[in-house]
Protein backbone atom coordinates (compact mmCIF):
# COMPACT_ATOMS: atom_id res chain seq x y z
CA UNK A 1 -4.21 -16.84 -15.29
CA UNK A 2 -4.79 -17.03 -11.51
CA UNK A 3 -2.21 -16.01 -9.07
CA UNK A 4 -1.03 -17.61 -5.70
CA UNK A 5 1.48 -17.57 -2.75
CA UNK A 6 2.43 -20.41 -0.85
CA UNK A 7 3.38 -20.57 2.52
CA UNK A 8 4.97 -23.22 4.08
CA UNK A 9 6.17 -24.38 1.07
CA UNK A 10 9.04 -27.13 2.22
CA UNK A 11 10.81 -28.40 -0.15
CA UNK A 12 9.07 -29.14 -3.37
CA UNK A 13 5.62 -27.71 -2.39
CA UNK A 14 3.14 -30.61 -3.05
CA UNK A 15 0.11 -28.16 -3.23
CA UNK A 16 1.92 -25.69 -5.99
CA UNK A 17 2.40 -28.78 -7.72
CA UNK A 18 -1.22 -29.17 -8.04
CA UNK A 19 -1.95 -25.53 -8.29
CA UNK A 20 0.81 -24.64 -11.12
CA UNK A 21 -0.87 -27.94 -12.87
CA UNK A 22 -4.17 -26.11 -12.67
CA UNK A 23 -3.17 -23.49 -14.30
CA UNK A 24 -1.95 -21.00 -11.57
CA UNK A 25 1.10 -18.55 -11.33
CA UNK A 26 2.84 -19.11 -7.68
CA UNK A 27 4.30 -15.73 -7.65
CA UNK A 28 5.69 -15.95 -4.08
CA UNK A 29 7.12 -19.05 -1.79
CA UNK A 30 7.44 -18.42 2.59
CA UNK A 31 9.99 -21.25 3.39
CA UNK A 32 11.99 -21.50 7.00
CA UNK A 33 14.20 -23.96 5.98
CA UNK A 34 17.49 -23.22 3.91
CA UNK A 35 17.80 -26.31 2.02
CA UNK A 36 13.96 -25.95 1.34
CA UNK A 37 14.53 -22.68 0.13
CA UNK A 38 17.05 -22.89 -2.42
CA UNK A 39 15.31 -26.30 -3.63
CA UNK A 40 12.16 -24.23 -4.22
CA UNK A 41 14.59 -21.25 -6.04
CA UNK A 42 16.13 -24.21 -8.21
CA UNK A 43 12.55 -25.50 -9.34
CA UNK A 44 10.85 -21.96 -9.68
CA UNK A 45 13.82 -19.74 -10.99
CA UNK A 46 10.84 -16.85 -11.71
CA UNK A 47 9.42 -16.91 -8.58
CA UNK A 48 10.06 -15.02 -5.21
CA UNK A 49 11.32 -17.09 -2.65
CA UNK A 50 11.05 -15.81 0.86
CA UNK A 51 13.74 -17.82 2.90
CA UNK A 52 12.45 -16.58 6.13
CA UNK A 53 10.33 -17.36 9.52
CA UNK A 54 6.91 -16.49 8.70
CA UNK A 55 6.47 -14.39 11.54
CA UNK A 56 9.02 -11.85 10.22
CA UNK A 57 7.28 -11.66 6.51
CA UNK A 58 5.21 -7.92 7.01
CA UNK A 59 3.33 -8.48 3.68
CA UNK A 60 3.09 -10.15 0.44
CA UNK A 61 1.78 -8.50 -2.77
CA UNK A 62 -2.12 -8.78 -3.75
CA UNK A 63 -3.16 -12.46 -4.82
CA UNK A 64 -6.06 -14.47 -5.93
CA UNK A 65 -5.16 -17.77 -3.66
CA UNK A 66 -2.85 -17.62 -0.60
CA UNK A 67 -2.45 -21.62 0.25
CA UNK A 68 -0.43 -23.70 2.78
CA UNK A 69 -0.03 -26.18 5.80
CA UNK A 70 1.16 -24.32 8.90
CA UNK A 71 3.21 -26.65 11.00
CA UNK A 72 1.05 -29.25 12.47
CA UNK A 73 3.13 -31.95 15.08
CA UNK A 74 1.45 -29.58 17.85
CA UNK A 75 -2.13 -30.59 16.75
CA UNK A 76 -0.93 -34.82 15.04
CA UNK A 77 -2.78 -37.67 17.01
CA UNK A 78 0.63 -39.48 16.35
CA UNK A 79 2.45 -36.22 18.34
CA UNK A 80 2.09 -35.30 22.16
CA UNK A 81 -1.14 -33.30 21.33
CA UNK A 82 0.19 -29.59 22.60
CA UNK A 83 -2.09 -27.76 20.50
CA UNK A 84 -2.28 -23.94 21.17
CA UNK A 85 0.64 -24.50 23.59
CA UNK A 86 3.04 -25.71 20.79
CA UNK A 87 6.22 -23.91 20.02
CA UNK A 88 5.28 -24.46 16.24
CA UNK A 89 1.84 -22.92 16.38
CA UNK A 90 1.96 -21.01 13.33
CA UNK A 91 -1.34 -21.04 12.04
CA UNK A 92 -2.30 -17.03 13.75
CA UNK A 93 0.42 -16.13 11.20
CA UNK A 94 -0.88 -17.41 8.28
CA UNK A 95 -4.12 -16.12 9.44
CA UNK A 96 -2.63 -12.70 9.70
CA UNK A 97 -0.92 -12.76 6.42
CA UNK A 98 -4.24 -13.27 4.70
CA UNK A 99 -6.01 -10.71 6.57
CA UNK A 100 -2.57 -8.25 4.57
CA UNK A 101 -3.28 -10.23 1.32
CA UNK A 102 -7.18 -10.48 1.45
CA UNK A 103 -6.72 -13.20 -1.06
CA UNK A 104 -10.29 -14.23 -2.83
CA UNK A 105 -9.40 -17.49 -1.45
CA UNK A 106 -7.25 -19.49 0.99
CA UNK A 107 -6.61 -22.89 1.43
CA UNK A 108 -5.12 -24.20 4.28
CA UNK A 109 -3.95 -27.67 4.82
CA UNK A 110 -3.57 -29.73 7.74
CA UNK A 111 -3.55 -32.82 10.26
CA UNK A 112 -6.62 -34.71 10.67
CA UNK A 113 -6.24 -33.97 14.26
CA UNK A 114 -6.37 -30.18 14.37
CA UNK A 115 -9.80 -30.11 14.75
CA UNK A 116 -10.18 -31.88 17.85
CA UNK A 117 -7.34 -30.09 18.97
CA UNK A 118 -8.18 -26.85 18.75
CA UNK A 119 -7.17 -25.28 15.90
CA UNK A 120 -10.45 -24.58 14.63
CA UNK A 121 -11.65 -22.97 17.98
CA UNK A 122 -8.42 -20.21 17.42
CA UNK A 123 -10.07 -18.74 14.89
């Protein structure tokens, strides 16, 4: 069996849904939110749920798939397009985490419009 951590999981995680379906073991969850958090405990009473900012989460044990969809409103065509400048900007810390991890893969979800607004160049 594979093994994962999700990041940004809100509060059902659709992409553990998909990844527990396919057969993976979502050892970890990264939520913000409180209510997220303790929905995620409720649904995954064997997993480690992290109810904390990302940015305060110094490491995460060895994986094979770190996945997630850093906060995007900064980057939405339907937002005011601040990109980099965005309080939310969260995707360097995702990138750092799996630079700690060194997962054999990530996946990383996201708004159609990060592209065009920069996301892609911050890497």
């Amino acid at each position: 069996m594979f093994s994962a951590i999700s990041l940004f999981s809100g509060g059902v995680d659709g992409l553990g849904i998909a990844f527990e379906t396919a057969g993976f073991n979502i050892s970890h969850y990264v939520e913000f939110d409180p209510f997220c958090a303790a929905n995620l405990s409720r649904l995954h009473p064997g997993a480690v749920v992290i109810e904390d900012d990302v940015r305060n989460v110094a490491t995460l044990p060895t994986t094979d798939v770190v996945f997630g969809g850093p906060p995007c409103q900064g980057f939405s065509i339907a937002g005011k397009r601040l990109g980099l400048a965005d309080d939310r900007y969260l995707w360097p810390e995702m990138f750092r985490l799996v630079r700690v991890i060194q997962p054999r893969v990530v996946l990383v979800e996201n708004v159609r419009g990060a592209a065009s607004g920069g996301l892609i160049d911050a890497v």
